[in-house]
Protein backbone atom coordinates (compact mmCIF):
# COMPACT_ATOMS: atom_id res chain seq x y z
CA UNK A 1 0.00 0.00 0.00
CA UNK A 2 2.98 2.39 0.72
CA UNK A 3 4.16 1.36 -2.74
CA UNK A 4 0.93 2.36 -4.31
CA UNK A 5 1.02 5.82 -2.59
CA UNK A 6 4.86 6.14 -3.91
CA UNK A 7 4.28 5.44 -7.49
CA UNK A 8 0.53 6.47 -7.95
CA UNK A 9 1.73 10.08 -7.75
CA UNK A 10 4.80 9.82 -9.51
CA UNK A 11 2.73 8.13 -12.88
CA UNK A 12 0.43 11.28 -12.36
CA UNK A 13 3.55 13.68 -12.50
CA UNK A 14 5.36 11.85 -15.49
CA UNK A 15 1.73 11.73 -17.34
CA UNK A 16 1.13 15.52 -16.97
CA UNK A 17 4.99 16.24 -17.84
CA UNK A 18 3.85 14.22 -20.88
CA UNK A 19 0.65 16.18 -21.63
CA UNK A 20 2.24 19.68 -21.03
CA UNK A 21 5.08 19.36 -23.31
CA UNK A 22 3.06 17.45 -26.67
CA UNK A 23 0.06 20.03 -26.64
CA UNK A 24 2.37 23.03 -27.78
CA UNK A 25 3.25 20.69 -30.74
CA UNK A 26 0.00 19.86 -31.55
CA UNK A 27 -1.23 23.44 -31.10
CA UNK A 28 1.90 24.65 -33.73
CA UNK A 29 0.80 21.58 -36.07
CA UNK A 30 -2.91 22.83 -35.98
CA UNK A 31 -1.92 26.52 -36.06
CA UNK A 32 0.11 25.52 -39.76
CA UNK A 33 -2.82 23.43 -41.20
CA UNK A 34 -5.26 26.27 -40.05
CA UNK A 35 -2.95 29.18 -41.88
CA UNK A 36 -2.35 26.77 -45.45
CA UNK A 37 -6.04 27.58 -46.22
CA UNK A 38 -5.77 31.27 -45.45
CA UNK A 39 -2.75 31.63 -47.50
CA UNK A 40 -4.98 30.08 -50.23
CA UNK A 41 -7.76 32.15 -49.93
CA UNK A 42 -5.07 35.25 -49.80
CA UNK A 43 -3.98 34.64 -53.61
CA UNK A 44 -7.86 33.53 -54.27
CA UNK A 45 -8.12 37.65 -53.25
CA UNK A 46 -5.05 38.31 -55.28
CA UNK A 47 -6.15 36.22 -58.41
CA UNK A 48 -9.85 38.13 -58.00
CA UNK A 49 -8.02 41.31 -57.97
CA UNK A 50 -6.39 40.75 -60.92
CA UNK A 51 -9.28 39.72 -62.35
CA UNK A 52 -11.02 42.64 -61.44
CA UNK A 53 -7.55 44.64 -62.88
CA UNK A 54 -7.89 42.94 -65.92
CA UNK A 55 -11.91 43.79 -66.64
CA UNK A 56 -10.82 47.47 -65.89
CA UNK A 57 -8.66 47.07 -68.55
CA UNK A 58 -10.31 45.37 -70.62
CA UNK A 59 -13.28 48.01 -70.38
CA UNK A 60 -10.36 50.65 -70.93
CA UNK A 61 -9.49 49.04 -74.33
CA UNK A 62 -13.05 48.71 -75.11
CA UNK A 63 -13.89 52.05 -74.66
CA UNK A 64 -10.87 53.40 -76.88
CA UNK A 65 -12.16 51.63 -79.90
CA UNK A 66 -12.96 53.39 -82.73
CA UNK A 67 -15.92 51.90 -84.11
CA UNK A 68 -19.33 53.54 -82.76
CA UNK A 69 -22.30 54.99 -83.32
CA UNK A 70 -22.01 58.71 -84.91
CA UNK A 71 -23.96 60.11 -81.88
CA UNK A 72 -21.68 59.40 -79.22
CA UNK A 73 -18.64 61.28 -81.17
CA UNK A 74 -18.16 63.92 -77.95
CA UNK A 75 -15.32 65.24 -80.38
CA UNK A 76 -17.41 65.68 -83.36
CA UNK A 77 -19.35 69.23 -84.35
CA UNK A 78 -23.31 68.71 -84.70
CA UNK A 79 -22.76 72.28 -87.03
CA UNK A 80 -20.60 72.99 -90.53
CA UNK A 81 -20.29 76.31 -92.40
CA UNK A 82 -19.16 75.40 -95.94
CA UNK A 83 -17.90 77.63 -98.35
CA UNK A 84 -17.37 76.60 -102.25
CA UNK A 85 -17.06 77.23 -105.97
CA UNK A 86 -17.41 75.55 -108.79
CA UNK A 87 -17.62 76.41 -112.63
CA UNK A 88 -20.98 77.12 -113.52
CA UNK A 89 -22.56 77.12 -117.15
CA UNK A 90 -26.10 76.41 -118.06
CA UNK A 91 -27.03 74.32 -121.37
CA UNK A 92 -29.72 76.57 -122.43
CA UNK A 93 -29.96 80.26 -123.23
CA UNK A 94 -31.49 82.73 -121.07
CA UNK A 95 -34.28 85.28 -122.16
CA UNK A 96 -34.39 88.30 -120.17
CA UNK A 97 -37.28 91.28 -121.26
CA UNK A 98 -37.05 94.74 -119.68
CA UNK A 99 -39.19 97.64 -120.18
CA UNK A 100 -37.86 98.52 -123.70
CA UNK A 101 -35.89 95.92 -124.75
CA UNK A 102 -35.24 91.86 -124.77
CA UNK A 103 -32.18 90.36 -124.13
CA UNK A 104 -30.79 86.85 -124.79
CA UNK A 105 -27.74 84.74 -123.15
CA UNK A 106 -25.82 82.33 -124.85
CA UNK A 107 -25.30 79.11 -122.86
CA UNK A 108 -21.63 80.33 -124.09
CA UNK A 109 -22.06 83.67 -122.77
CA UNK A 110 -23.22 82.35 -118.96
CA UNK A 111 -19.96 80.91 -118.49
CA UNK A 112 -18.98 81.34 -115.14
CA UNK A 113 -18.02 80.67 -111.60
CA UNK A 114 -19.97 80.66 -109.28
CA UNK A 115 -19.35 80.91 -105.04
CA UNK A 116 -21.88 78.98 -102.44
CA UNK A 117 -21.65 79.64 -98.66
CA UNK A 118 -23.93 77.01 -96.83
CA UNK A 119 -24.94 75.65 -93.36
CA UNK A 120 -25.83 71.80 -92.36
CA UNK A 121 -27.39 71.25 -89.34
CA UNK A 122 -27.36 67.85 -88.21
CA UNK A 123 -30.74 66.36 -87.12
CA UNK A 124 -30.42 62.59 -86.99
CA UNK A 125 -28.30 59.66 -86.37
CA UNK A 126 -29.53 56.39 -88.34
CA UNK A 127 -26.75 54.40 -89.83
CA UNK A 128 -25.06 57.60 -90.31
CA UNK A 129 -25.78 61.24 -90.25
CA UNK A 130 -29.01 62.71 -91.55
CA UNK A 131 -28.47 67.36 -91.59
CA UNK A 132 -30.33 69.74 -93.21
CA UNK A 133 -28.69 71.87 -95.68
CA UNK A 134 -29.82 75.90 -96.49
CA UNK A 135 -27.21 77.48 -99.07
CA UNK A 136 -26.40 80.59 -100.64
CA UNK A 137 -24.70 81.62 -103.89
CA UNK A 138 -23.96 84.59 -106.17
CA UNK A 139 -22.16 85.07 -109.34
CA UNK A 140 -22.35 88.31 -111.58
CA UNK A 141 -21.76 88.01 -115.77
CA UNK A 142 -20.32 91.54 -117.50
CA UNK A 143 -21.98 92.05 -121.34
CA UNK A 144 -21.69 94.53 -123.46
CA UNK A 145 -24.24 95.75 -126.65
CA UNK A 146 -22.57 97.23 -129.36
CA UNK A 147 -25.68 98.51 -130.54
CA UNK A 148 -25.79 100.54 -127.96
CA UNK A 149 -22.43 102.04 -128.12
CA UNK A 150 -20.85 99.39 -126.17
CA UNK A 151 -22.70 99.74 -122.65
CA UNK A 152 -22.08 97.25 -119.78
CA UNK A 153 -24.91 95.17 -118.72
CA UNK A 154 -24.21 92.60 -115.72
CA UNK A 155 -26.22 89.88 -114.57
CA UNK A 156 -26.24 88.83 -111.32
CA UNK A 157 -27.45 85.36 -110.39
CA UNK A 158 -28.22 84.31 -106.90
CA UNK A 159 -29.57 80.73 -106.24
CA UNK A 160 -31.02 80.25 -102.52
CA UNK A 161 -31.00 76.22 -101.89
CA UNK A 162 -32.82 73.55 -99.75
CA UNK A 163 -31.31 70.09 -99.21
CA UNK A 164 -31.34 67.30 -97.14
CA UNK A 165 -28.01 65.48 -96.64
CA UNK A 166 -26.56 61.38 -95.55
CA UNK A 167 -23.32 61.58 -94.48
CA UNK A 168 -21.77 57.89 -94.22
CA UNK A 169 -19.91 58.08 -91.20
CA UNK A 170 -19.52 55.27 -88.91
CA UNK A 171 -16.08 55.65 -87.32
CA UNK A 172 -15.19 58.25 -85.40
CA UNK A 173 -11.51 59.48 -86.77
CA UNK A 174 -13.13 58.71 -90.53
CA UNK A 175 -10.85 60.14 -92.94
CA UNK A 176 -13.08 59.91 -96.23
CA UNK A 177 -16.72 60.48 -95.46
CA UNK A 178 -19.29 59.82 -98.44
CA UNK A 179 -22.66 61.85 -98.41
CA UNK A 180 -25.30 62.94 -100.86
CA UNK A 181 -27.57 65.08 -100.54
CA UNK A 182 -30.87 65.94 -102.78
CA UNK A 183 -33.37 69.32 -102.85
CA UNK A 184 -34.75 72.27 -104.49
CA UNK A 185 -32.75 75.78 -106.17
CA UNK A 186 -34.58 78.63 -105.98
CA UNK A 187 -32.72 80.90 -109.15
CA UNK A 188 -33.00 84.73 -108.59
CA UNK A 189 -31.77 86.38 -111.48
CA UNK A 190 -31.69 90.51 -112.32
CA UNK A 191 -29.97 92.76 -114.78
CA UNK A 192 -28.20 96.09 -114.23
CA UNK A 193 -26.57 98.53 -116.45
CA UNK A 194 -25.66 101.86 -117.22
CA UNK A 195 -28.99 102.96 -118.21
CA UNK A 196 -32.84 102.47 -116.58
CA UNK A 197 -34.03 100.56 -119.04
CA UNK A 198 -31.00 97.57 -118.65
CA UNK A 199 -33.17 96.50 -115.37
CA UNK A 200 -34.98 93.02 -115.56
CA UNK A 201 -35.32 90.20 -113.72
CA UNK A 202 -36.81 86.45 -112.97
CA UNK A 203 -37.24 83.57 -111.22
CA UNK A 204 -37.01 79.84 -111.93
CA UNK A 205 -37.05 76.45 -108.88
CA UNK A 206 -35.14 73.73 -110.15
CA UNK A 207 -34.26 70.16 -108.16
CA UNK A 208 -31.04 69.29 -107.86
CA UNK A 209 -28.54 66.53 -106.04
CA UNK A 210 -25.14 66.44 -105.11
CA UNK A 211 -22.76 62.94 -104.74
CA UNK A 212 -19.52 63.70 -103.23
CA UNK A 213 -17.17 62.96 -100.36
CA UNK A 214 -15.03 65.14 -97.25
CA UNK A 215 -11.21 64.46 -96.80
CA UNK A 216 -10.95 65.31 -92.94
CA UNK A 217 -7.68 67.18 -93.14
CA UNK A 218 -8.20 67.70 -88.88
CA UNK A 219 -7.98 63.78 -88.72
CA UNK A 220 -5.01 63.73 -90.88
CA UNK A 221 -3.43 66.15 -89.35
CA UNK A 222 -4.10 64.52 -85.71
CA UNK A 223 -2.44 61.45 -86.86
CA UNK A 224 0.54 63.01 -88.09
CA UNK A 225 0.62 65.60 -84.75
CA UNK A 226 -1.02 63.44 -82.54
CA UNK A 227 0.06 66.28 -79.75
CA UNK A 228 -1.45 68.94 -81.70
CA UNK A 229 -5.39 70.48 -81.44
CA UNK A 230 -6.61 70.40 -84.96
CA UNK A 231 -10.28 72.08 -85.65
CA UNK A 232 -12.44 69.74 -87.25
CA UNK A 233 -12.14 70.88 -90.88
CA UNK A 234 -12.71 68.80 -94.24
CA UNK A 235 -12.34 69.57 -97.54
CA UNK A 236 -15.26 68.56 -100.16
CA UNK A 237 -15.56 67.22 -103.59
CA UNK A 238 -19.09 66.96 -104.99
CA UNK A 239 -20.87 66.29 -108.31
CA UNK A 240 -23.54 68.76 -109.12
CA UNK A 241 -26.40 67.83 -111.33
CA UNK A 242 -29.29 70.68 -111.36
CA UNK A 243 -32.24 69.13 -113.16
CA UNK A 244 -34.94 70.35 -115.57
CA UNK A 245 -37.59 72.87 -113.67
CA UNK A 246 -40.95 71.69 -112.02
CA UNK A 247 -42.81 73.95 -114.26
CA UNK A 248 -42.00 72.96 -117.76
CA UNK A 249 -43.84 75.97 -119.03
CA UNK A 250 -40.91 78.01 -117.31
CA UNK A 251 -39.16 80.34 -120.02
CA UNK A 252 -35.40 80.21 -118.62
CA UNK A 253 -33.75 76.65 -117.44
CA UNK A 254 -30.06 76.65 -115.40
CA UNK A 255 -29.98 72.40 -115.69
CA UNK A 256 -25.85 71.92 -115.93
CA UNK A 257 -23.57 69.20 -114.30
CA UNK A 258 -20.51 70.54 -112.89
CA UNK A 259 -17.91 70.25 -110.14
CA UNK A 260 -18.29 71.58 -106.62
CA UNK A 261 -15.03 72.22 -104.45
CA UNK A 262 -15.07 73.57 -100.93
CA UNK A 263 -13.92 73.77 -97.12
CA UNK A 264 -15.93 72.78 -94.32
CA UNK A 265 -15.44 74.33 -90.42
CA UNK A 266 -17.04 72.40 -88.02
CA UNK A 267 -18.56 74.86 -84.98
């Protein structure tokens, strides 16, 4: 019995000497399988980061594309004053009547060129860009009658247009941009001279259409400068066709084909 009291304690001291020093080693062995999954789900976080990183730039790239719809273009003018010439001679003759005497053109004699100042306004974006087009133009023709001692007689033309105009642009640094455009000429025409009776005058409405295409020089220039702030300006090339009058019964006709050059300035 002495024996048991001896040893009984001394198995109780060796057994909690035992306990004491393997439960820090299990702890530590715990502890390191406890922190391998939280160093996982650390780079999980990193990997969704970059993720996220990468859609950012992703949506970055997407956004720089150049490819979208015309109404969007922040950098683009919704307003163009145009200014142009071309060579302008009708195919038929011209019959003018003042208060004494009658007067005749030559399609020879109307031979001229003729300046245009217009606006376009755009108003819609379909598959392109849909503007309204008002216009303005003047030319003046010198004559001279040598019946009548040689006087000077001028002629002063002044057509006031109406068109609607499709501009094909889908890109939004477009360098060539197609358009046509199709409406109505009003044709005021009067004649001065160095006496009273050289005044007479006329009207005639005509349709017309115009197929052409703008060089943006401002785009051009851009790529070339790319540090440099170019003003959207474009340079135009159109074919002119003025067509017979509405009113066939209408004595004077200005239906010609000719070639329309010009500068646009976006506002």
């Amino acid at each position: 019995m002495k024996k048991f009291f001896i040893y009984f304690p001394i198995s109780i001291s060796i057994f909690f000497i035992f306990i004491t020093h393997a439960s820090p080693e299990d702890s530590e062995v715990g502890t390191l399988y406890t922190t391998v999954p939280k160093q996982s789900d650390s780079k999980s976080n990193e990997h969704e980061n970059q993720d996220i990183n990468l859609d950012d730039n992703e949506k970055q790239s997407t956004s720089g594309f150049v490819l979208r719809n015309p109404e969007i273009f922040e950098d683009s003018p919704s307003s163009f004053v145009q200014l142009g010439g071309g060579l302008f001679q009708p195919t038929s003759k011209l019959d003018l009547e003042s208060s004494h005497y009658s007067y005749q053109y030559s399609p020879q004699a109307l031979q001229t060129y003729l300046l245009e100042v217009a606006y376009q306004q755009h108003l819609l974006v379909f598959l392109g860009t849909w503007s309204i087009k008002p216009s303005l133009g003047y030319t003046v023709l010198r004559s001279r009658l040598q019946e009548k001692g040689r006087l000077n007689h001028y002629l002063h033309l002044i057509p006031l247009g109406l068109s609607f105009q499709y501009d094909a642009q889908y890109f939004e640094r477009q360098w060539l941009i197609p358009f046509v455009n199709a409406g109505i000429t009003k044709f005021f025409y009067f004649q001065t001279g160095q006496t009273d009776t050289a005044y007479a005058d006329g009207s005639t409405t005509q349709p017309q259409y115009n197929v052409g295409t703008k060089l943006a020089l401002n785009h051009i220039l851009n790529f070339i400068f790319p540090s440099s702030l170019m003003p959207s300006i474009s340079l135009e090339i159109a074919y002119r066709h003025i067509l017979e009058p509405f009113d066939k019964t209408q004595q004077n006709n200005f239906s010609q084909k000719y070639l329309l050059v010009g500068v646009s300035l976006g506002l």
